[in-house]
C-alpha atoms as a PDB file:
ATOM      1  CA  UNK A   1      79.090  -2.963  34.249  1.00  0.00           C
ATOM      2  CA  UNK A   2      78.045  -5.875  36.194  1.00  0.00           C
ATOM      3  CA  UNK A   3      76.784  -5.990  39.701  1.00  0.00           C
ATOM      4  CA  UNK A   4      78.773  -7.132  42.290  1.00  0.00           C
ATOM      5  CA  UNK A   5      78.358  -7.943  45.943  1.00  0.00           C
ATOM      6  CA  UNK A   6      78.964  -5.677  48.888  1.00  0.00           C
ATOM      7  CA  UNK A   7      82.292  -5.736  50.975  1.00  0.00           C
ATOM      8  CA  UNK A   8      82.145  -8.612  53.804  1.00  0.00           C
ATOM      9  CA  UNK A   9      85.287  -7.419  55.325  1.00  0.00           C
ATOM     10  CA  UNK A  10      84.887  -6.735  59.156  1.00  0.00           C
ATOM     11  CA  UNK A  11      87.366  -3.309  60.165  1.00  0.00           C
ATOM     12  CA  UNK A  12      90.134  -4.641  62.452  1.00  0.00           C
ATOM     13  CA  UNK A  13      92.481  -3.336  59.647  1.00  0.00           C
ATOM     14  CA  UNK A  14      95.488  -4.474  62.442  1.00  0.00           C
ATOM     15  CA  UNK A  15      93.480  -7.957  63.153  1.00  0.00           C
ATOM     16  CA  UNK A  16      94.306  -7.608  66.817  1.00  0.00           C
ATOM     17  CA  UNK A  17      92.305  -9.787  69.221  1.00  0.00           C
ATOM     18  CA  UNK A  18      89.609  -8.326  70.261  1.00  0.00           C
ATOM     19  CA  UNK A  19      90.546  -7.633  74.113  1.00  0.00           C
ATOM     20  CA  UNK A  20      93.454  -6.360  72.767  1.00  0.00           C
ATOM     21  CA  UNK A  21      91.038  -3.568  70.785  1.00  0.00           C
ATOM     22  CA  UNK A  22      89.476  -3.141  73.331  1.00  0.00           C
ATOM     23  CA  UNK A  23      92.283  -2.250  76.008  1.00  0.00           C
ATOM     24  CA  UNK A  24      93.802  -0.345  73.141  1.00  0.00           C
ATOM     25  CA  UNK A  25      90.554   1.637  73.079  1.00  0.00           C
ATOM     26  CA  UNK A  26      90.374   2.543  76.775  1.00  0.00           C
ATOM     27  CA  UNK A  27      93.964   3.593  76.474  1.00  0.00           C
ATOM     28  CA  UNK A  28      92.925   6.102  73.972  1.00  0.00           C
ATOM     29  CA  UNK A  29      90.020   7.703  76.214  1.00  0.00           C
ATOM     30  CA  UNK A  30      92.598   8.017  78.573  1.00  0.00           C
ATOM     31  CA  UNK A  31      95.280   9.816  76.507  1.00  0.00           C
ATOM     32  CA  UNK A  32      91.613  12.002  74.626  1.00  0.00           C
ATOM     33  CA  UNK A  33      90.522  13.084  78.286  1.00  0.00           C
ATOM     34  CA  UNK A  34      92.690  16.427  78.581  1.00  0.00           C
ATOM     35  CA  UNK A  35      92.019  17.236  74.597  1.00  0.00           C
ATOM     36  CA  UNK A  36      88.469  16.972  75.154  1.00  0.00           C
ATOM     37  CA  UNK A  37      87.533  18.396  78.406  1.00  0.00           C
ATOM     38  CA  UNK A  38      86.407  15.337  80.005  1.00  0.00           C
ATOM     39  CA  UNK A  39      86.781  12.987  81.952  1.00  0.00           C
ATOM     40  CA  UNK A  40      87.616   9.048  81.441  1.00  0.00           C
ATOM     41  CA  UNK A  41      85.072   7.968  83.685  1.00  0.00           C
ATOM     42  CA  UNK A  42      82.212  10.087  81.983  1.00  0.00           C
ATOM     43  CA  UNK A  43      82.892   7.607  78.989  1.00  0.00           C
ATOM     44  CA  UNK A  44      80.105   5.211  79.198  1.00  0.00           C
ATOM     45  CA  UNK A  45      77.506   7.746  81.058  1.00  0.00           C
ATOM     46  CA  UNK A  46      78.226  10.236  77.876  1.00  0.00           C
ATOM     47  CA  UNK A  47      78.547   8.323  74.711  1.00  0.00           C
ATOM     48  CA  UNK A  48      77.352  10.983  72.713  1.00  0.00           C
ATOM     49  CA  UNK A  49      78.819  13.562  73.962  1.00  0.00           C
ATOM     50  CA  UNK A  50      82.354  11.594  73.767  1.00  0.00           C
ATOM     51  CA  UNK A  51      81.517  10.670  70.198  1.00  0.00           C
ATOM     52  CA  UNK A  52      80.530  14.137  68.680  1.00  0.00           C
ATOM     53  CA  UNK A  53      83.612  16.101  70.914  1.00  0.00           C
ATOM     54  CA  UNK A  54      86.235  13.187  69.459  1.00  0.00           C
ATOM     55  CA  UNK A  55      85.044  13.216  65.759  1.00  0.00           C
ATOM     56  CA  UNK A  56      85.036  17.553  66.322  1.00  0.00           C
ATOM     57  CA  UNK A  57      88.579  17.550  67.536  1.00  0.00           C
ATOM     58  CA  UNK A  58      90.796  14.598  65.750  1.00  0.00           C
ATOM     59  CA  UNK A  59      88.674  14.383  62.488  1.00  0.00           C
ATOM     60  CA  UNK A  60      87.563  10.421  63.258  1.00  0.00           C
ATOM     61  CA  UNK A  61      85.405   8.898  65.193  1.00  0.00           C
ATOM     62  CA  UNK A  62      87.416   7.434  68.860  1.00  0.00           C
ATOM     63  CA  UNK A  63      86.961   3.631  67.023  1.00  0.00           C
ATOM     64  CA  UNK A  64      88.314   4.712  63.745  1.00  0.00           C
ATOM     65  CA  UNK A  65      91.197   6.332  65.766  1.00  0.00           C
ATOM     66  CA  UNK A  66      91.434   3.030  67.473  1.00  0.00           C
ATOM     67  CA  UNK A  67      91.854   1.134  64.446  1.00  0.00           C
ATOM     68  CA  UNK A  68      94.562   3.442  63.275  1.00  0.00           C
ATOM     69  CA  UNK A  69      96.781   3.343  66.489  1.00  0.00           C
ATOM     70  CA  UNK A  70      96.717  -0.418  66.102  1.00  0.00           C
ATOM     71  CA  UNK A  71      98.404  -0.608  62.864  1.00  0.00           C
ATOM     72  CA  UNK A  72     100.853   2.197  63.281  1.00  0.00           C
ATOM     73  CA  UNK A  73     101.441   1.808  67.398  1.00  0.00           C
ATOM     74  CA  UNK A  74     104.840  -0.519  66.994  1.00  0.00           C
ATOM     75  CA  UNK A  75     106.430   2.491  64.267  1.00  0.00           C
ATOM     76  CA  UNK A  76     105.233   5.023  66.424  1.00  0.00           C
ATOM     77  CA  UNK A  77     106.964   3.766  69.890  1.00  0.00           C
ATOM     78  CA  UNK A  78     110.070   2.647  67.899  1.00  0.00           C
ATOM     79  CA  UNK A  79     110.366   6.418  66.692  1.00  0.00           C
ATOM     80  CA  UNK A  80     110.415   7.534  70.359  1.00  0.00           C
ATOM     81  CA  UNK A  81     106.935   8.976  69.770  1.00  0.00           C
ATOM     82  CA  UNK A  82     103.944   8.379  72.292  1.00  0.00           C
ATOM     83  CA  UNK A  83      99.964   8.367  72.164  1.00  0.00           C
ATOM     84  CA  UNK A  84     100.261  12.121  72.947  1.00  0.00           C
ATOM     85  CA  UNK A  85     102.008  12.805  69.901  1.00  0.00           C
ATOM     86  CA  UNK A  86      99.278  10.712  67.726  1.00  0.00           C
ATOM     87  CA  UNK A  87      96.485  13.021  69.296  1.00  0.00           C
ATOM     88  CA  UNK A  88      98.743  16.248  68.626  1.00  0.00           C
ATOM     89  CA  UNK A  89      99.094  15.124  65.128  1.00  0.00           C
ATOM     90  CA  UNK A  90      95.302  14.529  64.460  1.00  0.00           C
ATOM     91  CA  UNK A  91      94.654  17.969  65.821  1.00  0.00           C
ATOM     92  CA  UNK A  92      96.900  19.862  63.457  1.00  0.00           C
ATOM     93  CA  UNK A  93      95.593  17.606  60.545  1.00  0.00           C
ATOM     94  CA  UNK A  94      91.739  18.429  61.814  1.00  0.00           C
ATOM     95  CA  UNK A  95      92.050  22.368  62.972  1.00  0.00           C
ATOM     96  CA  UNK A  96      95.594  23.334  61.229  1.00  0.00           C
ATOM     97  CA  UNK A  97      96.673  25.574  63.951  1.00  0.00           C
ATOM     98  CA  UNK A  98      99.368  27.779  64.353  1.00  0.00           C
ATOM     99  CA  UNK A  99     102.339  26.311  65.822  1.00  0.00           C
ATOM    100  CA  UNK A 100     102.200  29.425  68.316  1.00  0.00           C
ATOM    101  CA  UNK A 101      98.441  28.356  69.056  1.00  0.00           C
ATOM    102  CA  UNK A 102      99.062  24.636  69.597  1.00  0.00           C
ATOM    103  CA  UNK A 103     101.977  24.967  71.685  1.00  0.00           C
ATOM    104  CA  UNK A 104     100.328  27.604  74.389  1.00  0.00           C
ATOM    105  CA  UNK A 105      97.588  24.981  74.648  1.00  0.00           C
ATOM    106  CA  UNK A 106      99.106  21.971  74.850  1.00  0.00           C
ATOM    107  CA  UNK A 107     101.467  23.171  77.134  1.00  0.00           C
ATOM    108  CA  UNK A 108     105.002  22.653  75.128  1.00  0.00           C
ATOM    109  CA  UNK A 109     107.690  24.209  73.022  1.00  0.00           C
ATOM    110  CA  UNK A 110     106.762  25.396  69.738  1.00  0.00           C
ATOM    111  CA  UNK A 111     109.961  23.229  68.616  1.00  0.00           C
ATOM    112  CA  UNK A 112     108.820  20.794  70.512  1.00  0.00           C
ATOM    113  CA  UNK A 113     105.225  20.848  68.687  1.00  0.00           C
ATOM    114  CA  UNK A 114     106.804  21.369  65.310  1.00  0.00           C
ATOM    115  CA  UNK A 115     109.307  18.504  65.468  1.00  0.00           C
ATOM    116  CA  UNK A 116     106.566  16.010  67.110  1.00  0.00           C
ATOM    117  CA  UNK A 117     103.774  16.637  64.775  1.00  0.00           C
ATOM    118  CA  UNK A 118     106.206  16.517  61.778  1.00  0.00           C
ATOM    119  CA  UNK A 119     107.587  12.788  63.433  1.00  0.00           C
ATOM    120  CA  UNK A 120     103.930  11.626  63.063  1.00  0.00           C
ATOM    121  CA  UNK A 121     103.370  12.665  59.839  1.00  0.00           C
ATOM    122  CA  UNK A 122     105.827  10.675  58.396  1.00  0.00           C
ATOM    123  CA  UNK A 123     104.565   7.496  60.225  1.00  0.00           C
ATOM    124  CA  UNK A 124     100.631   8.442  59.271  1.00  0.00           C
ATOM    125  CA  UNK A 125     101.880   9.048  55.550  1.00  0.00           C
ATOM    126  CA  UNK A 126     104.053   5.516  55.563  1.00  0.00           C
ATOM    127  CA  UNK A 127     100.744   3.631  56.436  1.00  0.00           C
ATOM    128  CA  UNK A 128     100.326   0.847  53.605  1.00  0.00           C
ATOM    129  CA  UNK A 129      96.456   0.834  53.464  1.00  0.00           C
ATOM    130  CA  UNK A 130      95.657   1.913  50.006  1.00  0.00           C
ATOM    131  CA  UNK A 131      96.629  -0.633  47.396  1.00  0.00           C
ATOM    132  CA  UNK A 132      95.319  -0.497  43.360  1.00  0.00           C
ATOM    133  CA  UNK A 133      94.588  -3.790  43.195  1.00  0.00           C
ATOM    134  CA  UNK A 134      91.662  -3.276  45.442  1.00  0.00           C
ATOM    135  CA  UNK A 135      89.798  -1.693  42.680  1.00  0.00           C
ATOM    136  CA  UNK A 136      88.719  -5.419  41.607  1.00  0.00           C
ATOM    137  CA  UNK A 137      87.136  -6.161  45.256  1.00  0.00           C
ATOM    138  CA  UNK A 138      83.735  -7.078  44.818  1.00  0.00           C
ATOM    139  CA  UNK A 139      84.363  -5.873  41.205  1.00  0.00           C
ATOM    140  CA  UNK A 140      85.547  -7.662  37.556  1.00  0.00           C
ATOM    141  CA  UNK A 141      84.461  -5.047  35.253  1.00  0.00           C
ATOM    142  CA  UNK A 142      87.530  -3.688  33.505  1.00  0.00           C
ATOM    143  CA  UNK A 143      85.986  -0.763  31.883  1.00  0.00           C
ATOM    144  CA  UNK A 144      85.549   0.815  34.476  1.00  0.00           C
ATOM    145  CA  UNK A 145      87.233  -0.499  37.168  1.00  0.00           C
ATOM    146  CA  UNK A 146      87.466   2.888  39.031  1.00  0.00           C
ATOM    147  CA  UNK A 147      86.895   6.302  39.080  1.00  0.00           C
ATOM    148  CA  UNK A 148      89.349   9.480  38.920  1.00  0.00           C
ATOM    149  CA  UNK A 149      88.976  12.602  39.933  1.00  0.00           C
ATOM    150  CA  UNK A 150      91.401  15.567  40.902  1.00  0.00           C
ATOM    151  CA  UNK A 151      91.409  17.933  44.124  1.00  0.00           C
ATOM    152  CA  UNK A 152      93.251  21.117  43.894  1.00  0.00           C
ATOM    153  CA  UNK A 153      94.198  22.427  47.235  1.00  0.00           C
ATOM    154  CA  UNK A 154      95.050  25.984  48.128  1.00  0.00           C
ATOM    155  CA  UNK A 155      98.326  27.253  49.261  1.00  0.00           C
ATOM    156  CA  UNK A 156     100.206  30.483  50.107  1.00  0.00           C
ATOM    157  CA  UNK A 157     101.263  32.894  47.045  1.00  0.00           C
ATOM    158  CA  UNK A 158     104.715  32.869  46.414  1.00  0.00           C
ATOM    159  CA  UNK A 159     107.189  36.559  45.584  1.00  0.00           C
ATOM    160  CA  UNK A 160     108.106  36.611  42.725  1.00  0.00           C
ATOM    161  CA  UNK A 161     104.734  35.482  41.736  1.00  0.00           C
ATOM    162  CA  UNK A 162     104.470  32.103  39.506  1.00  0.00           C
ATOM    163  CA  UNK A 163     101.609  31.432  37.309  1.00  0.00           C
ATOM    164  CA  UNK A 164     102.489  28.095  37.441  1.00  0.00           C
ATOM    165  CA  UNK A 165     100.774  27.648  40.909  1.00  0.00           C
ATOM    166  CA  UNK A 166      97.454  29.320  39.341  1.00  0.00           C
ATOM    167  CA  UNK A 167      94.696  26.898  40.200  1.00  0.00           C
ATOM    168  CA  UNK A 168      91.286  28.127  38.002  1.00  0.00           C
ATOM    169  CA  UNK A 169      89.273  27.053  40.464  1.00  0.00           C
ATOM    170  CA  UNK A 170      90.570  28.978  43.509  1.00  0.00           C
ATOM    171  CA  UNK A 171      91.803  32.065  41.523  1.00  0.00           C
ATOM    172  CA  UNK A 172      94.675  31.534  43.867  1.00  0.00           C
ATOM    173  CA  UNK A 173      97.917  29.593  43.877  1.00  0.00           C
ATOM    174  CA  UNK A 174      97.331  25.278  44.766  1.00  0.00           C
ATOM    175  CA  UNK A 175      98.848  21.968  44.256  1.00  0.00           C
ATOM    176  CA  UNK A 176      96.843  19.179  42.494  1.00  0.00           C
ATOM    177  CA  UNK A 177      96.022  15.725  43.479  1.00  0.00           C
ATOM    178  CA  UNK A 178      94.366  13.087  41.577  1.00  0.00           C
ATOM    179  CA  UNK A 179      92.384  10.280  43.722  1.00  0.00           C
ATOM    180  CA  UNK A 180      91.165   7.358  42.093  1.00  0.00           C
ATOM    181  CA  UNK A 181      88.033   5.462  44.064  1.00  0.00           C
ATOM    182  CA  UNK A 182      86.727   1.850  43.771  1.00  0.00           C
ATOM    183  CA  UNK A 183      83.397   1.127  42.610  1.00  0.00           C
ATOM    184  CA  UNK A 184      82.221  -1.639  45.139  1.00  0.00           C
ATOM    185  CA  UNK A 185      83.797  -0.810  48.319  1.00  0.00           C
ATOM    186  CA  UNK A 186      84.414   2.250  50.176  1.00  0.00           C
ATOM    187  CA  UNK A 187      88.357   2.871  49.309  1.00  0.00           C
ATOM    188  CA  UNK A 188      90.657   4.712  47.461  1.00  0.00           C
ATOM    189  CA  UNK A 189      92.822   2.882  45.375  1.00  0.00           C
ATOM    190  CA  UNK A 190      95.218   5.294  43.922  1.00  0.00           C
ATOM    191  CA  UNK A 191      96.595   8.714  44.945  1.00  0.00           C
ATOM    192  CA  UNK A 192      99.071  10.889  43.100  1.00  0.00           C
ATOM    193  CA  UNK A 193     100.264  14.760  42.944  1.00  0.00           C
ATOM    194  CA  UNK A 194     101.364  17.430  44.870  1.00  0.00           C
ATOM    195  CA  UNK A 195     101.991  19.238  41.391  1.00  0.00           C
ATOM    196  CA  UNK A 196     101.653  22.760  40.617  1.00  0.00           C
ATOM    197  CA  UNK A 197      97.842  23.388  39.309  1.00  0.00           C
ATOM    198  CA  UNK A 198      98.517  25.603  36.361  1.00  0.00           C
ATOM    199  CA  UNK A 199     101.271  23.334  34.924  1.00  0.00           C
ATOM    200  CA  UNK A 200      99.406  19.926  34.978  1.00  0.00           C
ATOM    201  CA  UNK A 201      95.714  19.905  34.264  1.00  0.00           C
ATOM    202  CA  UNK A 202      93.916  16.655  35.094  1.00  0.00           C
ATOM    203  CA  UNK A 203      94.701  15.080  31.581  1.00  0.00           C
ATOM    204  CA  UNK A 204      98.284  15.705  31.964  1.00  0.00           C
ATOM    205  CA  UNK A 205      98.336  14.337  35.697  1.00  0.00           C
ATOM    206  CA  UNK A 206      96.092  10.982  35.013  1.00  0.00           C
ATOM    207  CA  UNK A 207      98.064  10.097  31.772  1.00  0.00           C
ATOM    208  CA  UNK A 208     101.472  10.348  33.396  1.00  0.00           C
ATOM    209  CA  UNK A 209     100.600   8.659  37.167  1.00  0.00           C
ATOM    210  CA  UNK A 210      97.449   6.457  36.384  1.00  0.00           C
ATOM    211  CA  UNK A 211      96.945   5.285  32.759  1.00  0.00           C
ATOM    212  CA  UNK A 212     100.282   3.270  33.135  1.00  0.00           C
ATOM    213  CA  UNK A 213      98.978   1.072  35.794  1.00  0.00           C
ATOM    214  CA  UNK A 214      95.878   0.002  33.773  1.00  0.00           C
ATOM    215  CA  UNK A 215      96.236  -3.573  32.211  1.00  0.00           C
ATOM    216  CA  UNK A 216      95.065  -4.253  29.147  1.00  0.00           C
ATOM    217  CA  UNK A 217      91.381  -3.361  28.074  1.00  0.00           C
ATOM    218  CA  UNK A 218      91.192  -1.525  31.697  1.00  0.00           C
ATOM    219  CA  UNK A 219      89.458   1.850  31.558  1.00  0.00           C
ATOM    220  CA  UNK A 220      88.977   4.144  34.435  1.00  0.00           C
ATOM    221  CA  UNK A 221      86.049   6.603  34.479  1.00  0.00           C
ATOM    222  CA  UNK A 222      86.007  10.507  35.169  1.00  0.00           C
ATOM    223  CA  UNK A 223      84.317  13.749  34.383  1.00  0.00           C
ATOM    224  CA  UNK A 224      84.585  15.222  30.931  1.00  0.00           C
ATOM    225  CA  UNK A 225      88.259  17.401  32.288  1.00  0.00           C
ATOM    226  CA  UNK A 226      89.523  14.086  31.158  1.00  0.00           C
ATOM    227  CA  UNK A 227      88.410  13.675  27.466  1.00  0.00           C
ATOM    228  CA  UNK A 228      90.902  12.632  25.254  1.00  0.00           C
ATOM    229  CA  UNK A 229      91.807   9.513  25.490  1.00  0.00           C
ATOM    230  CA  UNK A 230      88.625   7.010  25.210  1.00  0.00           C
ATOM    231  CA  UNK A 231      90.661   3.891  24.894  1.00  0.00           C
ATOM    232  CA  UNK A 232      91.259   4.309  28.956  1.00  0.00           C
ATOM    233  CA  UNK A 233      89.442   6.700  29.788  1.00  0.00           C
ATOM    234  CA  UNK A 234      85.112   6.576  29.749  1.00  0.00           C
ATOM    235  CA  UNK A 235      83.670   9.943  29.699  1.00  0.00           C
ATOM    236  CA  UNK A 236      80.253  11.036  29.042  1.00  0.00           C
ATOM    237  CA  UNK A 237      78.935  11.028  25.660  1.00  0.00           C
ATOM    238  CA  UNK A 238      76.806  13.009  23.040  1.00  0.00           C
ATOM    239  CA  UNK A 239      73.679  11.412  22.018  1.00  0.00           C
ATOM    240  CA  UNK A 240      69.858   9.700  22.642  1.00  0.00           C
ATOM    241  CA  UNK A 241      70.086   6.174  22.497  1.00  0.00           C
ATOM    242  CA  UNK A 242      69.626   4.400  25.395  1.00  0.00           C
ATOM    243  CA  UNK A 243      72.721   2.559  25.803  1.00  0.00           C
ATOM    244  CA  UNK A 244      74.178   6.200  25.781  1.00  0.00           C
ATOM    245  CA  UNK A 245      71.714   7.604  28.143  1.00  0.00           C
ATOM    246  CA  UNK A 246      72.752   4.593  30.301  1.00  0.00           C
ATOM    247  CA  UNK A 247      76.544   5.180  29.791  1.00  0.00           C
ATOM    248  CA  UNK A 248      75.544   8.539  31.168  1.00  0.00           C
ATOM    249  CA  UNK A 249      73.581   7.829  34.103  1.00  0.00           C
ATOM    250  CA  UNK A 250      76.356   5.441  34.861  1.00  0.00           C
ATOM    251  CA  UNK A 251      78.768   7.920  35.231  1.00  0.00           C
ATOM    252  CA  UNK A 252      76.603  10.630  36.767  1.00  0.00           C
ATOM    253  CA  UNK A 253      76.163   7.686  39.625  1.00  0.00           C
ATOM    254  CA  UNK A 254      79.879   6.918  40.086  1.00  0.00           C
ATOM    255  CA  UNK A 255      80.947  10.529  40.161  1.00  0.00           C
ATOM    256  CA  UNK A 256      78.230  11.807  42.821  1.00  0.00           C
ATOM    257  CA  UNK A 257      79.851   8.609  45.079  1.00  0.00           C
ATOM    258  CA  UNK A 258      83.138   9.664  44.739  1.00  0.00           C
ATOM    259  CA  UNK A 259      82.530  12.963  45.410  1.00  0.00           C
ATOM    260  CA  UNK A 260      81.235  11.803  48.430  1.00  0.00           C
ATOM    261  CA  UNK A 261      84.604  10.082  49.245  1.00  0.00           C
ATOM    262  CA  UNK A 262      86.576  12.994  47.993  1.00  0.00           C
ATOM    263  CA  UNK A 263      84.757  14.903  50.699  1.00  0.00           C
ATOM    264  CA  UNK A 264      85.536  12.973  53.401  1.00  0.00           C
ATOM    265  CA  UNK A 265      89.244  13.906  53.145  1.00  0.00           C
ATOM    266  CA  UNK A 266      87.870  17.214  54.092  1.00  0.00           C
ATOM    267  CA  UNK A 267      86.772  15.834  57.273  1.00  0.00           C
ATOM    268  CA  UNK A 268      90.512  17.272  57.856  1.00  0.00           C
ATOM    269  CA  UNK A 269      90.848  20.977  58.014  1.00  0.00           C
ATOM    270  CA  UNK A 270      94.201  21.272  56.615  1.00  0.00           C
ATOM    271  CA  UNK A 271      92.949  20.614  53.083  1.00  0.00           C
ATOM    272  CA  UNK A 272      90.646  23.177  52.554  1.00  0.00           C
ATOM    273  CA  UNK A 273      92.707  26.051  54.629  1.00  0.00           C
ATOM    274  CA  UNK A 274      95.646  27.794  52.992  1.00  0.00           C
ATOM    275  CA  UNK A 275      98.554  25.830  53.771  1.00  0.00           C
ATOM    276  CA  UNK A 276     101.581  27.622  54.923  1.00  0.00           C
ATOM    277  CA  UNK A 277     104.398  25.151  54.614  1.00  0.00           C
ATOM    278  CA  UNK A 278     106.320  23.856  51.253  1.00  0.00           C
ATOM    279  CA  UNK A 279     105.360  21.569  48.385  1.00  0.00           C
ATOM    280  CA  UNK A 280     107.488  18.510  50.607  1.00  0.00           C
ATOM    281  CA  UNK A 281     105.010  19.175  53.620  1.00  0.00           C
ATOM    282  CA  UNK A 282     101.988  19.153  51.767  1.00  0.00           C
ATOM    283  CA  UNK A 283     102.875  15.863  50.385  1.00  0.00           C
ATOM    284  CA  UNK A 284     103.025  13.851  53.643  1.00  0.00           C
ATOM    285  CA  UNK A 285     100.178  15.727  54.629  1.00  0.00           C
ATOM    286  CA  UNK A 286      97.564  15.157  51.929  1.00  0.00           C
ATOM    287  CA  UNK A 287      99.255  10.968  51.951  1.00  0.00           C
ATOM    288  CA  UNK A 288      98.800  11.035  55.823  1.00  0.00           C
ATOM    289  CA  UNK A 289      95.282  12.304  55.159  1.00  0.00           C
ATOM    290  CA  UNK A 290      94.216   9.923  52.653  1.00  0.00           C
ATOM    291  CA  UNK A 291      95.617   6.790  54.772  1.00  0.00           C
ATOM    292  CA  UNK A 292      93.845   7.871  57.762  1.00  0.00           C
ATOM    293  CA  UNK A 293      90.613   8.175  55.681  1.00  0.00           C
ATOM    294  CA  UNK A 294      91.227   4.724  54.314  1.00  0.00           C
ATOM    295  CA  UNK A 295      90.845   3.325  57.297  1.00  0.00           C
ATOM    296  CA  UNK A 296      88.208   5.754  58.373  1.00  0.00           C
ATOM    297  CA  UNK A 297      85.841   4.616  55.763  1.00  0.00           C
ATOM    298  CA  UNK A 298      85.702   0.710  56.580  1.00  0.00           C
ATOM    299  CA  UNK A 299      83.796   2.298  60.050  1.00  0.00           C
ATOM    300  CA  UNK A 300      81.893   5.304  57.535  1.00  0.00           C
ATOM    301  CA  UNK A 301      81.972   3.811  53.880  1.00  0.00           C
ATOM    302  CA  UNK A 302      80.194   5.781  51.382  1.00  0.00           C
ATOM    303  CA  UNK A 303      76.855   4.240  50.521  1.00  0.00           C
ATOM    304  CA  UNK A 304      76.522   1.696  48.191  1.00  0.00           C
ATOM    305  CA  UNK A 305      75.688   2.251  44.535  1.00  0.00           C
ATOM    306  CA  UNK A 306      75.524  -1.331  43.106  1.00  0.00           C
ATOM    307  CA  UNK A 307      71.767  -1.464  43.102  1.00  0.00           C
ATOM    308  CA  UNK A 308      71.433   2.027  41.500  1.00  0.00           C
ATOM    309  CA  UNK A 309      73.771   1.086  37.583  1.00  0.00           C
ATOM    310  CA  UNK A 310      71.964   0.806  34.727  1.00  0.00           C
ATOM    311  CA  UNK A 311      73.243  -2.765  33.163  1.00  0.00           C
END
């Protein structure tokens, strides 16, 4: 695997001027002030305070939220939707309240709430920021040119019971998503699922939504749930020689980083509670997630593990 150069790439994912950003940002302290308890002016004398309440309550820091507003503002207003609604939608994805809850303290109609938050969802899921050809940023190794890995996510039982939902490592009924990261920059390049856990394992998932996409001599990396097919997929291997104690260190290396990635779509409270809604929800909510956390990470990338492979 050869070493490749950092990401350059500055994050104005919109490329709006930068006045522009910057009116756009003092717009959003504005809309943030009755969420958060505080007031607009108290924004420059309380930086920290503004940064650790924002990140608490919408899952992103107020730049990253900046950044996202920008590239989604023009769908969002079209829709008949307003800031408002962004912020209520960023709540439910962070804290996954009860529409009860939300509406008592936002001061609406649960109807209202529902039919708002749902609106956004749509939009945040629609975002076109994750793209698999980003995999070769900064990157021209083929095998790998990513890594895969699969998050099961928990979910209400349903009567009559269906061992189909049965997700081993809950002991509980989930759906299954596979995420595939790149190596040299801090993005996701792939996402797939929504599937029921005990019917597709991560084999099943990564041959049927991921190995298709590979061009030719392309492997992808993962853990060892995905042994089985070596000619696209590089798992760890049995042995002592050093280029397979290398191979393994390798892997060890890429899998610890995107773990780390994985983890920040956890930022969001609504994947690791029990979601009460259907399979259809869950969807636009784990897409919405991952877009979000796209552009997220170009403020918070992962750290950098080019200097650390074994070549």
């Amino acid at each position: 695997m050869p070493p490749a150069e950092a990401s350059t790439s500055t994050p104005n994912p919109a490329q709006v001027p930068p006045s522009i950003w910057l009116q756009q940002r003092q717009l959003m302290v504005s809309a943030a002030t009755e969420f958060l308890g505080l007031s607009g002016d108290s924004f420059y004398r309380k930086k920290l305070v503004w940064k650790s309440r924002f990140a608490a309550t919408f899952g992103l820091c107020l730049e990253s939220a900046v950044d996202v507003w920008t590239i989604i503002a023009k769908k969002v207003l079209a829709d008949g939707l307003r800031k408002v609604h962004f912020l209520w939608c960023l709540v439910y994805l962070k804290e996954y309240p009860t529409e009860r809850s939300a509406a008592g303290r936002f001061k609406t109609s649960e109807s209202n709430w529902r039919d708002k938050v749902h609106r956004m969802l749509r939009v945040f899921s629609e975002m076109d920021e994750i793209h698999f050809e980003d995999r070769f940023e900064n990157w021209h190794c083929k095998a790998p040119s990513c890594y895969v890995d699969g998050i099961d996510v928990l979910i209400q039982e349903v009567r009559p019971f269906f061992k189909g939902l049965y997700s081993h490592k809950f002991k509980h009924a989930g759906y299954r998503y596979q995420v595939a990261s790149a190596i040299a920059t801090s993005k996701f390049v792939h996402i797939s699922g929504s599937v029921p856990c005990g019917l597709f394992n991560d084999l099943a998932m990564v041959k049927r939504s991921l190995l298709p996409r590979l061009g030719v001599g392309e492997k992808v990396a993962a853990d060892e749930g995905y042994v089985g097919v070596p000619g696209k997929i590089m798992t760890r291997l049995k042995g002592d020689t050093e280029a397979i104690i290398k191979h393994n260190r390798n892997l060890s290396i890429l899998q610890s980083r995107h773990e780390t990635m994985n983890g920040k779509l956890k930022d969001f409270g609504i994947l690791f509670q029990m979601f009460r809604g259907n399979r259809e929800e869950h969807y636009l909510v784990f897409q919405a997630v991952a877009q979000i956390t796209q552009v997220k990470m170009r403020r918070e990338p992962a750290y950098s593990i080019l200097d650390r492979l074994y070549f």
